[in-house]
Protein backbone atom coordinates (compact mmCIF):
# COMPACT_ATOMS: atom_id res chain seq x y z
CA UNK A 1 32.87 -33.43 -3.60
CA UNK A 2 29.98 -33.06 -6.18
CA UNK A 3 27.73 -34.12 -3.72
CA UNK A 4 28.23 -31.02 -1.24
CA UNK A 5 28.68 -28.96 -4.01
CA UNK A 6 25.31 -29.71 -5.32
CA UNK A 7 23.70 -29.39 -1.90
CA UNK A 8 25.96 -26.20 -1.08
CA UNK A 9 25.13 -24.66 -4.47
CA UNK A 10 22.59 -26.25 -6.44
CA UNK A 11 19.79 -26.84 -3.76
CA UNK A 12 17.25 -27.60 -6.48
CA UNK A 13 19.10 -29.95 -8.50
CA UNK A 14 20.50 -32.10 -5.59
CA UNK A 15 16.48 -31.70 -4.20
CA UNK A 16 15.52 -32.88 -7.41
CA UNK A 17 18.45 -35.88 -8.10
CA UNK A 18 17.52 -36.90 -4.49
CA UNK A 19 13.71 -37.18 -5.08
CA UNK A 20 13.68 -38.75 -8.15
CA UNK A 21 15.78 -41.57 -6.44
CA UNK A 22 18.98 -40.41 -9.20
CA UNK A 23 21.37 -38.59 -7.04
CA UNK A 24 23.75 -41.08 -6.24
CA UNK A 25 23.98 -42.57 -9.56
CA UNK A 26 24.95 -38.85 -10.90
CA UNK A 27 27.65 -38.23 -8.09
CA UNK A 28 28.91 -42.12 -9.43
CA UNK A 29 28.89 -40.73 -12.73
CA UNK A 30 30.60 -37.70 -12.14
CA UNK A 31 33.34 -39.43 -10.01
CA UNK A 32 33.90 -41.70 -12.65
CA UNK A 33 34.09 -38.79 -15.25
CA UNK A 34 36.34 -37.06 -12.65
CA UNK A 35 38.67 -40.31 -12.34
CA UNK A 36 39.10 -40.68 -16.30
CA UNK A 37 39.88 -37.08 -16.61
CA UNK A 38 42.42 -36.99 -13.57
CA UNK A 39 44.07 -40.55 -14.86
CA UNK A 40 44.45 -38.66 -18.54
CA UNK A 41 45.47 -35.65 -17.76
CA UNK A 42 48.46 -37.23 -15.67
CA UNK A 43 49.42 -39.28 -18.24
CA UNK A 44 49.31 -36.27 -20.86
CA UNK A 45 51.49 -33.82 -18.30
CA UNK A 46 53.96 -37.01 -17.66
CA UNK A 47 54.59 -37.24 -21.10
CA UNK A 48 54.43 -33.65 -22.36
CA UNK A 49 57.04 -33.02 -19.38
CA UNK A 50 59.61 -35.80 -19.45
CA UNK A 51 58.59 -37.04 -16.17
CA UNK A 52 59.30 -41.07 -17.02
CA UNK A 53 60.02 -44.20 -15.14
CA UNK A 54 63.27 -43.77 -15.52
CA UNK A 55 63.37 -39.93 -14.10
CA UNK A 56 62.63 -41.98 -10.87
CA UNK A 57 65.04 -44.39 -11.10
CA UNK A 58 67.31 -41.83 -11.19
CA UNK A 59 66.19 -39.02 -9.09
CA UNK A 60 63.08 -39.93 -7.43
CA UNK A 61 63.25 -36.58 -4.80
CA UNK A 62 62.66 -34.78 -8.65
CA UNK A 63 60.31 -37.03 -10.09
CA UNK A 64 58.01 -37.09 -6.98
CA UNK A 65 58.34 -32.95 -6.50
CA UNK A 66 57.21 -33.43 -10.43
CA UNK A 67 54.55 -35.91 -10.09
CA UNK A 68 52.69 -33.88 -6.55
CA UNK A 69 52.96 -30.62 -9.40
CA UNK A 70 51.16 -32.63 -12.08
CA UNK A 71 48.70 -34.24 -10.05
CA UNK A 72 48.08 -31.10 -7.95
CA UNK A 73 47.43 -29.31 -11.80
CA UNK A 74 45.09 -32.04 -12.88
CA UNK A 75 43.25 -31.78 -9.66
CA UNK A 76 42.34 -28.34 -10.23
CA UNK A 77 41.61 -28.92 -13.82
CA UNK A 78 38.93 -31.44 -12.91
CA UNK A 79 37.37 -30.04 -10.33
CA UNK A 80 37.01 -26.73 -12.64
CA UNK A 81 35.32 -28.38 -15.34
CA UNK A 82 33.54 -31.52 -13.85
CA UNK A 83 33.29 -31.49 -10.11
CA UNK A 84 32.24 -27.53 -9.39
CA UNK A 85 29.98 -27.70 -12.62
C-alpha cells in the first residue's frame, strides 16, 4: 500500500527511494511499523472493550461482529498515520 501511495503521491520520493537502491527496504520498514501498530492497537481495543477469549467461547457470532469492528478501526488508524504518510 505505501508503495503505490508513494508512486501515486509522492513521485519524487518513491523516484528518489528507487534510485538510491532504498525503496524496498522503506516499504519493509513501513509494513513492519504498520504490522506492530495494527497487532497493538487490537490488543488495546480487545482489552479496553471486553472482547476476551472467553466472549468467544460463549458467543462467537458477537465476538467475531466485535473483532471485524476492531480490526476494521485499527486498519484505518494505521493507514492514517503510517501507510498514507
Amino acid at each position: 500500500l505505501h508503495k503505490d501511495y508513494l508512486l501515486k503521491h509522492k513521485k519524487v520520493l518513491f523516484t528518489t527511494l528507487l534510485t538510491q537502491g532504498k525503496l524496498y527496504q522503506h516499504c519493509a520498514d513501513i509494513e513492519k511499523q504498520a504490522r506492530d501498530m495494527f497487532d497493538t492497537l487490537v490488543e488495546q481495543m480487545k482489552k479496553s472493550e471486553g472482547v476476551t477469549e472467553k466472549l468467544k467461547e460463549e458467543n462467537q457470532l458477537e465476538w467475531v461482529c466485535l473483532m471485524q469492528n476492531i480490526e476494521t478501526r485499527a486498519r484505518e488508524i494505521v493507514c492514517k498515520d503510517i501507510i498514507y504518510t
